[in-house]
PDB file of N, CA and C in Angstrom:
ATOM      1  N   UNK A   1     -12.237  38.676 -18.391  1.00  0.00           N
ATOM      2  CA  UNK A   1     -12.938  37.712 -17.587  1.00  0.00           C
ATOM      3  C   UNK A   1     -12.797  36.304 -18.153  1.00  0.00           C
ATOM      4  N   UNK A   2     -13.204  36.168 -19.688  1.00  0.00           N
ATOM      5  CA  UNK A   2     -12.644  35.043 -20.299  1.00  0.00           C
ATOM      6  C   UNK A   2     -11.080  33.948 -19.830  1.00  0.00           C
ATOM      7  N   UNK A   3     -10.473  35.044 -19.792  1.00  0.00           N
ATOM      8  CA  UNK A   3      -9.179  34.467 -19.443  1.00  0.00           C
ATOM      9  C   UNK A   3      -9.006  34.060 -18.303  1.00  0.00           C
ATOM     10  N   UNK A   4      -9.508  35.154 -17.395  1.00  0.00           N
ATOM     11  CA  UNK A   4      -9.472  34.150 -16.031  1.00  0.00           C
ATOM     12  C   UNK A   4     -10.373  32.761 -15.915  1.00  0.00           C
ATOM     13  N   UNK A   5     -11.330  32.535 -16.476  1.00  0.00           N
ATOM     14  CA  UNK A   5     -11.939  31.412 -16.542  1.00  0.00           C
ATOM     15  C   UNK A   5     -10.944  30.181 -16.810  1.00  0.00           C
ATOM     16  N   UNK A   6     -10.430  30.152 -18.355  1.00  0.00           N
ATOM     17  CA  UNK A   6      -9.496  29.760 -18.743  1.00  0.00           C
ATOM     18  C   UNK A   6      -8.587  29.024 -17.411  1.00  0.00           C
ATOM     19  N   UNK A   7      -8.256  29.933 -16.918  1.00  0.00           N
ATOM     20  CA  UNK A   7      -6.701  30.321 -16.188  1.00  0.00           C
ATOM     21  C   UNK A   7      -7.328  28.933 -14.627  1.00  0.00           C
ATOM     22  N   UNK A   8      -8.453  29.736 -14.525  1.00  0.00           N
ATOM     23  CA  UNK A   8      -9.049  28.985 -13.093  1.00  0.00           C
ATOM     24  C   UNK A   8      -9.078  27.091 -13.541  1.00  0.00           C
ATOM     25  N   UNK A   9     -10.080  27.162 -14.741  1.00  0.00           N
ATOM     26  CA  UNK A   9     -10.139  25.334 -15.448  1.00  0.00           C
ATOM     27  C   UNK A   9      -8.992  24.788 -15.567  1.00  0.00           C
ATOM     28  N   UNK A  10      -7.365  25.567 -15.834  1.00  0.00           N
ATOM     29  CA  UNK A  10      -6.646  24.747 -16.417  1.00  0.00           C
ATOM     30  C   UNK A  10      -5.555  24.713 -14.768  1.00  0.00           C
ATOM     31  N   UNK A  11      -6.336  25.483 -13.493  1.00  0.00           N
ATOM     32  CA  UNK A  11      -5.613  25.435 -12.908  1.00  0.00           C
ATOM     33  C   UNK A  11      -6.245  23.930 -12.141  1.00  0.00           C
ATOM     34  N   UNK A  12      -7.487  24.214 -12.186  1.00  0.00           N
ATOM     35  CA  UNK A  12      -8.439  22.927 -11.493  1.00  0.00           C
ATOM     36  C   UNK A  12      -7.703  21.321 -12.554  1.00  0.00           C
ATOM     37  N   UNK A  13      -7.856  21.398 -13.597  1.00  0.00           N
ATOM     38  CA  UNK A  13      -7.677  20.625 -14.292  1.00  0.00           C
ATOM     39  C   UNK A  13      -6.066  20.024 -14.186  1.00  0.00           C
ATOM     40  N   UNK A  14      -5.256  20.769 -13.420  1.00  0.00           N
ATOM     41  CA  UNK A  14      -3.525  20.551 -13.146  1.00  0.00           C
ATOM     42  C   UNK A  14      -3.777  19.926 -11.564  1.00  0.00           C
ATOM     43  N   UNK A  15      -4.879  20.539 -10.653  1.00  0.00           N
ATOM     44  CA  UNK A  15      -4.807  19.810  -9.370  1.00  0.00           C
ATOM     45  C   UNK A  15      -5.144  18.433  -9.313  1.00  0.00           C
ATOM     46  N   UNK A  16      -6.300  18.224 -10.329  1.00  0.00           N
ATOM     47  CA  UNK A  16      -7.044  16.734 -10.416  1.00  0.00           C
ATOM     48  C   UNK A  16      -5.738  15.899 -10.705  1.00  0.00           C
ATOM     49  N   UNK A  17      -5.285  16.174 -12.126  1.00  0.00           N
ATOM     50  CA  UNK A  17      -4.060  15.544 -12.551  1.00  0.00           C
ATOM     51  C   UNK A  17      -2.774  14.912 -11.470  1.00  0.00           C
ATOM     52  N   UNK A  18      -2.690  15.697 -10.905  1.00  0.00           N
ATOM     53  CA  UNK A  18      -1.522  15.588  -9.378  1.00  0.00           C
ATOM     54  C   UNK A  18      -1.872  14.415  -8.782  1.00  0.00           C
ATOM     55  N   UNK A  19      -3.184  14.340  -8.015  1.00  0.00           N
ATOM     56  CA  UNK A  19      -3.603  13.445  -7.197  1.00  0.00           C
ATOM     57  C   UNK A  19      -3.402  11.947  -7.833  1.00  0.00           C
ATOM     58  N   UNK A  20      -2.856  10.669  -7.520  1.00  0.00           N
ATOM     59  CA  UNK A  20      -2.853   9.728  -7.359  1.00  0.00           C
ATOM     60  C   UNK A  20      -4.244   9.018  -6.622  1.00  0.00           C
ATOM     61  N   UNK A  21      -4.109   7.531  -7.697  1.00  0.00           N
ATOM     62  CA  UNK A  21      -5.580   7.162  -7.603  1.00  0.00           C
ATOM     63  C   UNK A  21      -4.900   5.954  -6.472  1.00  0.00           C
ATOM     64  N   UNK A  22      -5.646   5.371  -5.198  1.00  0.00           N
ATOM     65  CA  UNK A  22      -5.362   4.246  -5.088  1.00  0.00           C
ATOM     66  C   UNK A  22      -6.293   3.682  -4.527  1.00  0.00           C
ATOM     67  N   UNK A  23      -5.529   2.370  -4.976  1.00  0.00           N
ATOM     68  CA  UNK A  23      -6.636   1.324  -5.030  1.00  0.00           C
ATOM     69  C   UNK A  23      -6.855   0.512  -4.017  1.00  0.00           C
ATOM     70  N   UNK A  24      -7.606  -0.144  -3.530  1.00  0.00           N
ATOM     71  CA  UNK A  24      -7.511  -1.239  -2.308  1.00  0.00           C
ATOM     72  C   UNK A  24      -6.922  -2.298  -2.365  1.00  0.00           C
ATOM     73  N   UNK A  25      -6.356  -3.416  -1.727  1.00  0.00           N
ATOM     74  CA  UNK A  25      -5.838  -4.604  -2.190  1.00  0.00           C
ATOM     75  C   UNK A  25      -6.266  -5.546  -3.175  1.00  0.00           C
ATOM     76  N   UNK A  26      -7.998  -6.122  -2.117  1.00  0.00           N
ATOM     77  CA  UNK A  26      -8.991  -6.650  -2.723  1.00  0.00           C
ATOM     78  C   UNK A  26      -9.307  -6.042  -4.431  1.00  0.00           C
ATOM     79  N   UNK A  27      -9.659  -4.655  -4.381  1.00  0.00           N
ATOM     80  CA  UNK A  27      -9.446  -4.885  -5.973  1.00  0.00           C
ATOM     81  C   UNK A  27      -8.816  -5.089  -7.099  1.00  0.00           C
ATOM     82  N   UNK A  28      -7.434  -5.065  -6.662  1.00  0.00           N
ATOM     83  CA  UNK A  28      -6.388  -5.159  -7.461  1.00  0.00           C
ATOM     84  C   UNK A  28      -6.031  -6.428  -7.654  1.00  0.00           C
ATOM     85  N   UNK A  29      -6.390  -7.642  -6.063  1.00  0.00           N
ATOM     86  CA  UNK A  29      -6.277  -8.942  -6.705  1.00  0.00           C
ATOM     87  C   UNK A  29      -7.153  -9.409  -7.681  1.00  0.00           C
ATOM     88  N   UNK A  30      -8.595  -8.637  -7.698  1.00  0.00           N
ATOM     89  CA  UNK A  30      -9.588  -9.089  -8.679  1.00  0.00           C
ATOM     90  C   UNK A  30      -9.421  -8.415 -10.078  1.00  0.00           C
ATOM     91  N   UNK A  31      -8.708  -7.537 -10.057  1.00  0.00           N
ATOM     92  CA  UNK A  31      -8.280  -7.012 -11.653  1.00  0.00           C
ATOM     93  C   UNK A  31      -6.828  -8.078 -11.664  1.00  0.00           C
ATOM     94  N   UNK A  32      -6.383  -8.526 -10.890  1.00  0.00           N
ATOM     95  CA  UNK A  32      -5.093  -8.987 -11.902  1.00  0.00           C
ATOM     96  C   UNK A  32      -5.370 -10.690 -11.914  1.00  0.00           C
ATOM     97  N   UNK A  33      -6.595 -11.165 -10.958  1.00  0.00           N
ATOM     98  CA  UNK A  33      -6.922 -12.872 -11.321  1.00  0.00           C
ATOM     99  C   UNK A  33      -7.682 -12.812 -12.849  1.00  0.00           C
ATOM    100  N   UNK A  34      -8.465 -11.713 -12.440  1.00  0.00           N
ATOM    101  CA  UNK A  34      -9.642 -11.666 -13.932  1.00  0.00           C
ATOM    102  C   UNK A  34      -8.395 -11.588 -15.645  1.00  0.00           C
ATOM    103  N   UNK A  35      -7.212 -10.804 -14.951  1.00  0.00           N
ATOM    104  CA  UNK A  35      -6.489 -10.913 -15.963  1.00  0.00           C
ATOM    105  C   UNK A  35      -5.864 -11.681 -16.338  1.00  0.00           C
ATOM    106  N   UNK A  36      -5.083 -12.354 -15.143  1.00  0.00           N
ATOM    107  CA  UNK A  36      -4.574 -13.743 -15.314  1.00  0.00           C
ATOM    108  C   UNK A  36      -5.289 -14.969 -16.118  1.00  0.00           C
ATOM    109  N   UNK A  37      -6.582 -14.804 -15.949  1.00  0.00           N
ATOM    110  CA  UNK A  37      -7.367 -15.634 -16.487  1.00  0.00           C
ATOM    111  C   UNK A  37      -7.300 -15.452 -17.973  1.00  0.00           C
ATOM    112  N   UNK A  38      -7.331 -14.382 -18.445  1.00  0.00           N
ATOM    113  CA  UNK A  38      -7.009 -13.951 -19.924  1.00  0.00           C
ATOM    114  C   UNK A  38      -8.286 -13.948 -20.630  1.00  0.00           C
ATOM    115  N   UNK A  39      -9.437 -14.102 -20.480  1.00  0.00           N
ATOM    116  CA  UNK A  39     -10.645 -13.789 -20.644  1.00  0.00           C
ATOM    117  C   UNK A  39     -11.264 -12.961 -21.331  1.00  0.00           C
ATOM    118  N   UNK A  40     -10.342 -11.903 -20.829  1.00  0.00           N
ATOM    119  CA  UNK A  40     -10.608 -10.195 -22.166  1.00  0.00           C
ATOM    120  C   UNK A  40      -9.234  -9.756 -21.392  1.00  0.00           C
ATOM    121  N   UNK A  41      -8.952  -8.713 -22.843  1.00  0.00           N
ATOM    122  CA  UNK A  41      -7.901  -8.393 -23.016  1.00  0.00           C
ATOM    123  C   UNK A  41      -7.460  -7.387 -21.518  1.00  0.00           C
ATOM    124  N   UNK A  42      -6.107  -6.435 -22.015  1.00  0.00           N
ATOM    125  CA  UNK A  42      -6.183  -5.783 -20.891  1.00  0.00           C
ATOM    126  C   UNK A  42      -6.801  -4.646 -21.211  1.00  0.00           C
ATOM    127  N   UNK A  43      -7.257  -3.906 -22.635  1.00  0.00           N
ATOM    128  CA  UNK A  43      -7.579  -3.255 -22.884  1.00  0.00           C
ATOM    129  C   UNK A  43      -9.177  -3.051 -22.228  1.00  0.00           C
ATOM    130  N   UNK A  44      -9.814  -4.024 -22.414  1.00  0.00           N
ATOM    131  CA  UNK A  44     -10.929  -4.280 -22.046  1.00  0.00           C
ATOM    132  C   UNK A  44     -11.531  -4.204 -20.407  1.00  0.00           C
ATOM    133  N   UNK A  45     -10.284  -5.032 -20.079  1.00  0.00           N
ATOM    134  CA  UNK A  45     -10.473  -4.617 -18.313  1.00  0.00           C
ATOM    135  C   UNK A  45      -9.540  -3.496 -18.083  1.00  0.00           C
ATOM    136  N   UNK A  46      -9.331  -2.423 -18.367  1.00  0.00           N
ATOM    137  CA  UNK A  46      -8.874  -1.050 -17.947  1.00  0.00           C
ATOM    138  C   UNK A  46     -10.035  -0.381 -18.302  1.00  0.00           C
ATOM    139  N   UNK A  47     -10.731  -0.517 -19.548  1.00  0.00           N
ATOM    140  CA  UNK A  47     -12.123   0.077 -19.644  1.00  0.00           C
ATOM    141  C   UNK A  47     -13.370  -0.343 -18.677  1.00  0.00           C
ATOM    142  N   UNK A  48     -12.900  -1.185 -18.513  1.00  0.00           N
ATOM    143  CA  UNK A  48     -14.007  -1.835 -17.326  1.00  0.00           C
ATOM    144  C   UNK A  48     -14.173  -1.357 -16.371  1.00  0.00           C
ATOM    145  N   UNK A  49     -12.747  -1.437 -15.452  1.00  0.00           N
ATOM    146  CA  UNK A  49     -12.128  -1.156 -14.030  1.00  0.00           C
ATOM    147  C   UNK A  49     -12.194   0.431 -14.055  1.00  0.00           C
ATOM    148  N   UNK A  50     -11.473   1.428 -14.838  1.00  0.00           N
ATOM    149  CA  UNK A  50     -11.135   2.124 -15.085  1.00  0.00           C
ATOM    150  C   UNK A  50      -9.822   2.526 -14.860  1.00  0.00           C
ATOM    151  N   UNK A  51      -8.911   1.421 -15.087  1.00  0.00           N
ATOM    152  CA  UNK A  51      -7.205   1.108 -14.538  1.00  0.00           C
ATOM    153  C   UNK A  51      -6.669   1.526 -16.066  1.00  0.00           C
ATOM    154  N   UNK A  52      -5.501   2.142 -15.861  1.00  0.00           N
ATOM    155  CA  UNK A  52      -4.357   2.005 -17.129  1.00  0.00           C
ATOM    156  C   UNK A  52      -4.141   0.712 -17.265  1.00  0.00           C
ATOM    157  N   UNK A  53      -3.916   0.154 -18.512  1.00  0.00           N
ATOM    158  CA  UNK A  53      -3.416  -1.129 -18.494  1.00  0.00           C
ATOM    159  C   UNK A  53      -2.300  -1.846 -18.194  1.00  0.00           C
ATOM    160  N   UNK A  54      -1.149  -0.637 -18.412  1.00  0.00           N
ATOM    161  CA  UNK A  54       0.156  -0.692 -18.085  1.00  0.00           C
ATOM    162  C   UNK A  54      -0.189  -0.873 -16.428  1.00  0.00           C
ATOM    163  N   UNK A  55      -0.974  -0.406 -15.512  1.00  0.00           N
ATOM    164  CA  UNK A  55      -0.787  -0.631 -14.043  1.00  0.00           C
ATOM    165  C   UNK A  55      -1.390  -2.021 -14.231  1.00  0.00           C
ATOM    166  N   UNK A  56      -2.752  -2.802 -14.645  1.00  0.00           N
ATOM    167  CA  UNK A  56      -2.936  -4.448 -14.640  1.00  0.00           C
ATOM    168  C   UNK A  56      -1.970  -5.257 -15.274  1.00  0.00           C
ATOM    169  N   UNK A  57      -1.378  -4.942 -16.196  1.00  0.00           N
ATOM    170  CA  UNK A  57      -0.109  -5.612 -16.602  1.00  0.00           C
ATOM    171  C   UNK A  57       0.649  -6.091 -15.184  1.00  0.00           C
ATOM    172  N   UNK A  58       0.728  -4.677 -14.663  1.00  0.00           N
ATOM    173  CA  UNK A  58       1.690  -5.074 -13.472  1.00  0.00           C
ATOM    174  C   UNK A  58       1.410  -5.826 -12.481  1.00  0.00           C
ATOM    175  N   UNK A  59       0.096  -5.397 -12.192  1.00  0.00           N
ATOM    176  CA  UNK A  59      -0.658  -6.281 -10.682  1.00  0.00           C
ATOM    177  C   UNK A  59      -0.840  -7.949 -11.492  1.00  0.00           C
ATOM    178  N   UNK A  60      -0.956  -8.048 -12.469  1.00  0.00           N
ATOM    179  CA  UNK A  60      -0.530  -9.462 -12.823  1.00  0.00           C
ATOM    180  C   UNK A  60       0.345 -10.142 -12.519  1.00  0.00           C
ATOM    181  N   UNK A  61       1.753  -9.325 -13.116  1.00  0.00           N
ATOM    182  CA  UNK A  61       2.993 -10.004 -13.308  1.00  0.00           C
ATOM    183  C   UNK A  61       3.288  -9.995 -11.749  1.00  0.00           C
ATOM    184  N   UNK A  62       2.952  -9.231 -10.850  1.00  0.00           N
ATOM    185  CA  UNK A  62       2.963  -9.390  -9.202  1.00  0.00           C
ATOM    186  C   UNK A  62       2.523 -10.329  -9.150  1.00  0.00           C
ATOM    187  N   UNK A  63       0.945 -10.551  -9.182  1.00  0.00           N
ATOM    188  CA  UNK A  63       0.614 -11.917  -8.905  1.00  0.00           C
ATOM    189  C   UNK A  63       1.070 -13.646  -9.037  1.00  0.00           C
ATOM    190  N   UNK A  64       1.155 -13.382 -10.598  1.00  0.00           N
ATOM    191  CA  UNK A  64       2.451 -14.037 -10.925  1.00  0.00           C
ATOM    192  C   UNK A  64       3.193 -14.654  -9.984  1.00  0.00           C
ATOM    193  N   UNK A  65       4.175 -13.378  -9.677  1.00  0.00           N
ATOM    194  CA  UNK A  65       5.740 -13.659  -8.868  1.00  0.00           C
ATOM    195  C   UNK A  65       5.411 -14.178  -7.649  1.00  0.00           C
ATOM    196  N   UNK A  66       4.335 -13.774  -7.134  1.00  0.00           N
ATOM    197  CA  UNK A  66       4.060 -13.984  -5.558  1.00  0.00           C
ATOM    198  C   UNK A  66       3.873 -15.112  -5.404  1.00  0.00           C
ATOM    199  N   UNK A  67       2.235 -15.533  -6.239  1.00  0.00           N
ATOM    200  CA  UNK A  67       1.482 -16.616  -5.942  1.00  0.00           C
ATOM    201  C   UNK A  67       2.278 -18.046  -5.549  1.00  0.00           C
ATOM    202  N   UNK A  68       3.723 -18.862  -6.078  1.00  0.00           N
ATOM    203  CA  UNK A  68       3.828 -19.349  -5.062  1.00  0.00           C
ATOM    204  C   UNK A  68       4.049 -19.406  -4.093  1.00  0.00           C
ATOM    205  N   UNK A  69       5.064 -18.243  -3.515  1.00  0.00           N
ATOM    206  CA  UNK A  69       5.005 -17.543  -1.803  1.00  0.00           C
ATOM    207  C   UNK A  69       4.148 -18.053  -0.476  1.00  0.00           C
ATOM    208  N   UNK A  70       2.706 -18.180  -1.574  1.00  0.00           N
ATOM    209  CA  UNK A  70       1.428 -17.925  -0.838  1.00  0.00           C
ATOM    210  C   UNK A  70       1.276 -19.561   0.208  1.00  0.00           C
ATOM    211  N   UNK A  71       1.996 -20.046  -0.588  1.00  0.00           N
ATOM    212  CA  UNK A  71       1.775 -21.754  -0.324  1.00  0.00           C
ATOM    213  C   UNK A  71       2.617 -22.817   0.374  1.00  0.00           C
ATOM    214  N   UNK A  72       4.021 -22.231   0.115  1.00  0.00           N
ATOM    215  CA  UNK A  72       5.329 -22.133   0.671  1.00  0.00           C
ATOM    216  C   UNK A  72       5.622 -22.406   2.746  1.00  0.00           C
ATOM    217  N   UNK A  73       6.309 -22.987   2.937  1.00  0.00           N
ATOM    218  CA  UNK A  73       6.807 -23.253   4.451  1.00  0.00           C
ATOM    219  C   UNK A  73       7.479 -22.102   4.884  1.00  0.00           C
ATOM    220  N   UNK A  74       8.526 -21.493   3.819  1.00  0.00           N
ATOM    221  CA  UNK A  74       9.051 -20.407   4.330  1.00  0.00           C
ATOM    222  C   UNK A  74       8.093 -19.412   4.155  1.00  0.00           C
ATOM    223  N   UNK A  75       7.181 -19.056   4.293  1.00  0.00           N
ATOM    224  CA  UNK A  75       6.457 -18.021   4.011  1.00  0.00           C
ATOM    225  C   UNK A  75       5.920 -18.029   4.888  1.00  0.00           C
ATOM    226  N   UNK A  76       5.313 -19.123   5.868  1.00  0.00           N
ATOM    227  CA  UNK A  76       5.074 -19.203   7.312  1.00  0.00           C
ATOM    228  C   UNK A  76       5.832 -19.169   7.999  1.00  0.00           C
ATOM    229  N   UNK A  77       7.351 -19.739   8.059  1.00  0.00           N
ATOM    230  CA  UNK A  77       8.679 -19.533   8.631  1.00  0.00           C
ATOM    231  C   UNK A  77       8.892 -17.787   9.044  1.00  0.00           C
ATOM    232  N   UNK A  78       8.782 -17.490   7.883  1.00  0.00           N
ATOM    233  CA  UNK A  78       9.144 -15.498   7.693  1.00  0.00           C
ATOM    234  C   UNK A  78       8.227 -15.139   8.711  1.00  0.00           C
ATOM    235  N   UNK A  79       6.607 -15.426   8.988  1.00  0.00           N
ATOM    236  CA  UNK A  79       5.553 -14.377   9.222  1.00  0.00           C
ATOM    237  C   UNK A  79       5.899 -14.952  10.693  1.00  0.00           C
ATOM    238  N   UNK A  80       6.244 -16.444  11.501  1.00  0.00           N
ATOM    239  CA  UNK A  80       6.819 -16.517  12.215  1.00  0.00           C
ATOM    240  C   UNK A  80       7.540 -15.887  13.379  1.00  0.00           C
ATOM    241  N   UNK A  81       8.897 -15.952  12.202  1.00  0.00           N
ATOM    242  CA  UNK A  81       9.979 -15.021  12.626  1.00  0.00           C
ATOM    243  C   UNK A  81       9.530 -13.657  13.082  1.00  0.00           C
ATOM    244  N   UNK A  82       8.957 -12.901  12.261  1.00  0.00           N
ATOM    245  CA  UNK A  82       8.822 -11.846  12.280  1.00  0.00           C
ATOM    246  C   UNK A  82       7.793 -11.952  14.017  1.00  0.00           C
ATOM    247  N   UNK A  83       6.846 -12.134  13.614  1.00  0.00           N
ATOM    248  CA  UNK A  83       5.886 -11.993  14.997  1.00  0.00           C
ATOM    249  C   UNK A  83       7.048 -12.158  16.425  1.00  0.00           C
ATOM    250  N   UNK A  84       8.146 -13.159  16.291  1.00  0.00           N
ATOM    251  CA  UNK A  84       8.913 -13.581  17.387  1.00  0.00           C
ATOM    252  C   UNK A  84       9.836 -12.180  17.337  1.00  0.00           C
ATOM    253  N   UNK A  85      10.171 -11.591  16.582  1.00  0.00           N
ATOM    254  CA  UNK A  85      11.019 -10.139  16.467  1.00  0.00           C
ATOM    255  C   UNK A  85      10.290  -9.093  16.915  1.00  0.00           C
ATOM    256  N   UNK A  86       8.685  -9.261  16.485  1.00  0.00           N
ATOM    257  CA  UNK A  86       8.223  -8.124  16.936  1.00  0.00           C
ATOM    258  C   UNK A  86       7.705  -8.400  18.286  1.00  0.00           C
ATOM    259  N   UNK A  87       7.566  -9.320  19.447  1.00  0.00           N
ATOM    260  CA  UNK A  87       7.581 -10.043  20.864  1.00  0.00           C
ATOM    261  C   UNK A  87       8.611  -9.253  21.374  1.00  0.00           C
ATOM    262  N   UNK A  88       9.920  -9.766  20.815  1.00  0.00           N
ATOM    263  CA  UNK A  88      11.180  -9.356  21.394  1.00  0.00           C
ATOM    264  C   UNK A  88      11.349  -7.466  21.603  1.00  0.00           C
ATOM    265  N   UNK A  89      11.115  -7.002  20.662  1.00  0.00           N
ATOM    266  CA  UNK A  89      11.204  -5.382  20.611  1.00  0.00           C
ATOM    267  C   UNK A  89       9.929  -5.010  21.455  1.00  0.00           C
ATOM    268  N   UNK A  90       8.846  -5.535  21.738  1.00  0.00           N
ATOM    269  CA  UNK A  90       8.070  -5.126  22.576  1.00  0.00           C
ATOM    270  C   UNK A  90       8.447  -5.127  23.782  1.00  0.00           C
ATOM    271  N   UNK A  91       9.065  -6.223  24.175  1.00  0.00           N
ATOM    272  CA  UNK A  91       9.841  -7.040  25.866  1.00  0.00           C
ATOM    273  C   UNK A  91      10.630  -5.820  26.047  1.00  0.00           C
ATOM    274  N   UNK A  92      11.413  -5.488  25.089  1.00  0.00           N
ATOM    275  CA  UNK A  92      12.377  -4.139  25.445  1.00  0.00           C
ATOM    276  C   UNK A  92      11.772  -2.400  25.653  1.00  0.00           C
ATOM    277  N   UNK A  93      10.567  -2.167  24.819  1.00  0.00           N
ATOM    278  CA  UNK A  93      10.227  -0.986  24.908  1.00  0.00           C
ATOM    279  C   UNK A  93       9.765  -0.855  26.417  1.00  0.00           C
ATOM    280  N   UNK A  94       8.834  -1.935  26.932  1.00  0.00           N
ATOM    281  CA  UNK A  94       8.670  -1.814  28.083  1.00  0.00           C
ATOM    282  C   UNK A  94       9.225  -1.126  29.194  1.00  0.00           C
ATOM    283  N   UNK A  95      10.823  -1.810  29.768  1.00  0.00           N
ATOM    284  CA  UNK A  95      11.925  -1.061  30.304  1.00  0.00           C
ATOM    285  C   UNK A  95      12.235  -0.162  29.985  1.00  0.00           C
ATOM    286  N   UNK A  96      11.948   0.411  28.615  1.00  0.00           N
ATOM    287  CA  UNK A  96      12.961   1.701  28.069  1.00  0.00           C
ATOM    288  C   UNK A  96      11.634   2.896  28.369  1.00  0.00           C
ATOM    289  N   UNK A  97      10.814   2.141  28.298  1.00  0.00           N
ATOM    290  CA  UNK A  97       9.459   3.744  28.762  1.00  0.00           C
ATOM    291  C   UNK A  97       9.389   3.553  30.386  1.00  0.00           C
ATOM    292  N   UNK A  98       9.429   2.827  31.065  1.00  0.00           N
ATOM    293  CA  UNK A  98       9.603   3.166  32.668  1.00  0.00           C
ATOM    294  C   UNK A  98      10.797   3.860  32.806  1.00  0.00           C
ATOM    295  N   UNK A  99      12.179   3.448  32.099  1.00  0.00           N
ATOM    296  CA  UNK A  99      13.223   4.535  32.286  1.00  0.00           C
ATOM    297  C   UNK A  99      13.342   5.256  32.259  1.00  0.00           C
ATOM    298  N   UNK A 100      12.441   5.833  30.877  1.00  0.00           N
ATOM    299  CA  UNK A 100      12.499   6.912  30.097  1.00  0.00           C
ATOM    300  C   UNK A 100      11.333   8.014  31.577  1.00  0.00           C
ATOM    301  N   UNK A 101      10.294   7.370  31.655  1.00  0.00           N
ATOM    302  CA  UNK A 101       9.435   7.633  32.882  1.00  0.00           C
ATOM    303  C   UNK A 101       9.968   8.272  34.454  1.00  0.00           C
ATOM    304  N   UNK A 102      11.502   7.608  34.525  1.00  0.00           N
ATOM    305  CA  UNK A 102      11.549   8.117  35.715  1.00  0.00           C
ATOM    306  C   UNK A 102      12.472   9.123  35.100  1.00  0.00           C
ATOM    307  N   UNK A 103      13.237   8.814  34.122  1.00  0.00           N
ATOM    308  CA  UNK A 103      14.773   9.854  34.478  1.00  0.00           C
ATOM    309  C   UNK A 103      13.834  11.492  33.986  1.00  0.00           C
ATOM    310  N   UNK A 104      12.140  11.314  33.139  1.00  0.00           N
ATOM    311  CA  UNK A 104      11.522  12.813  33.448  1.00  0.00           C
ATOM    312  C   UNK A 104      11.088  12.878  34.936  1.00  0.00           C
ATOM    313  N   UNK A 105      11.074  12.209  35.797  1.00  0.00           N
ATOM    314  CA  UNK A 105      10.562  12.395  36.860  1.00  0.00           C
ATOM    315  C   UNK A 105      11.352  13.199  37.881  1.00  0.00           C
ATOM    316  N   UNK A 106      12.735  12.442  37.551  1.00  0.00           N
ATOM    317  CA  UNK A 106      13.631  13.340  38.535  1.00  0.00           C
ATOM    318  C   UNK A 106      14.059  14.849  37.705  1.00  0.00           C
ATOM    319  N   UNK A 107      13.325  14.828  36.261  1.00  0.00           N
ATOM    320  CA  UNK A 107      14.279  15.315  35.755  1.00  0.00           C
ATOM    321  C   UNK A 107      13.141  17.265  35.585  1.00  0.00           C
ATOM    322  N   UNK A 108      12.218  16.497  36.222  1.00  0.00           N
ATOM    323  CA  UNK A 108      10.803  17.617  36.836  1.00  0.00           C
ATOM    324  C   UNK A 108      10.471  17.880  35.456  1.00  0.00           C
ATOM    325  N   UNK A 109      10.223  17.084  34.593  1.00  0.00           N
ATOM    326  CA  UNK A 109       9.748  17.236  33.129  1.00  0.00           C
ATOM    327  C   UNK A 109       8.358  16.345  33.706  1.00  0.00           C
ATOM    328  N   UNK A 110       7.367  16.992  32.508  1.00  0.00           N
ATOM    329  CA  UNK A 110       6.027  16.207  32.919  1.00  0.00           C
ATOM    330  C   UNK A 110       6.299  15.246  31.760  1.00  0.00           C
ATOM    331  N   UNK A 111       5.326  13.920  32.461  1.00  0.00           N
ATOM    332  CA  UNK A 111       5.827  12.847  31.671  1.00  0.00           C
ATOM    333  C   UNK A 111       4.977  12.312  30.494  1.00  0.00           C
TER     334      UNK A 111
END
């Protein structure tokens, strides 16, 4: 009976392990400004947060890279573009689901 106990904890204890933790945006910008700031170490805010430090290291050095992005012409240019790309592929699905609509119609498929 012992052993199965054993056997059951270390099987529970292998499922927890598996699962991936994630995090929300919002907190990850506030663990990696608080770090940026340099205030306490990273050791300190992984004990805090309850983050590896090696992952705030990273959401830093992201922040980092990004933050001028944030401020940038092309960065409104891109989000732009994009919205005008995603207009355009909408204009088209339109036609392609009435098509798609009739050729089940003749095609005595329910639609």
């Amino acid at each position: 009976m012992l052993c199965q106990g054993k056997l059951v904890q270390e099987v529970r204890r292998e499922e927890r392990s598996t699962q991936r933790k994630q995090s929300r945006a919002e907190f990850k910008a506030r663990v990696a400004l608080e770090a940026l700031k340099g205030l306490k170490t990273g050791n300190e805010l992984a004990s805090a947060y309850g983050v590896h430090p090696t992952q705030i290291a990273h959401w830093k050095h992201r922040l980092q890279k990004e933050m001028p992005d944030i401020f940038s012409a092309r960065r409104a240019k891109r989000e732009h573009d994009h919205e005008a790309f995603q207009a355009q592929l909408y204009q088209q699905i339109g036609p392609l689901k009435v098509a798609l609509d009739w050729v089940k119609k003749k095609a005595g498929l329910p639609p």
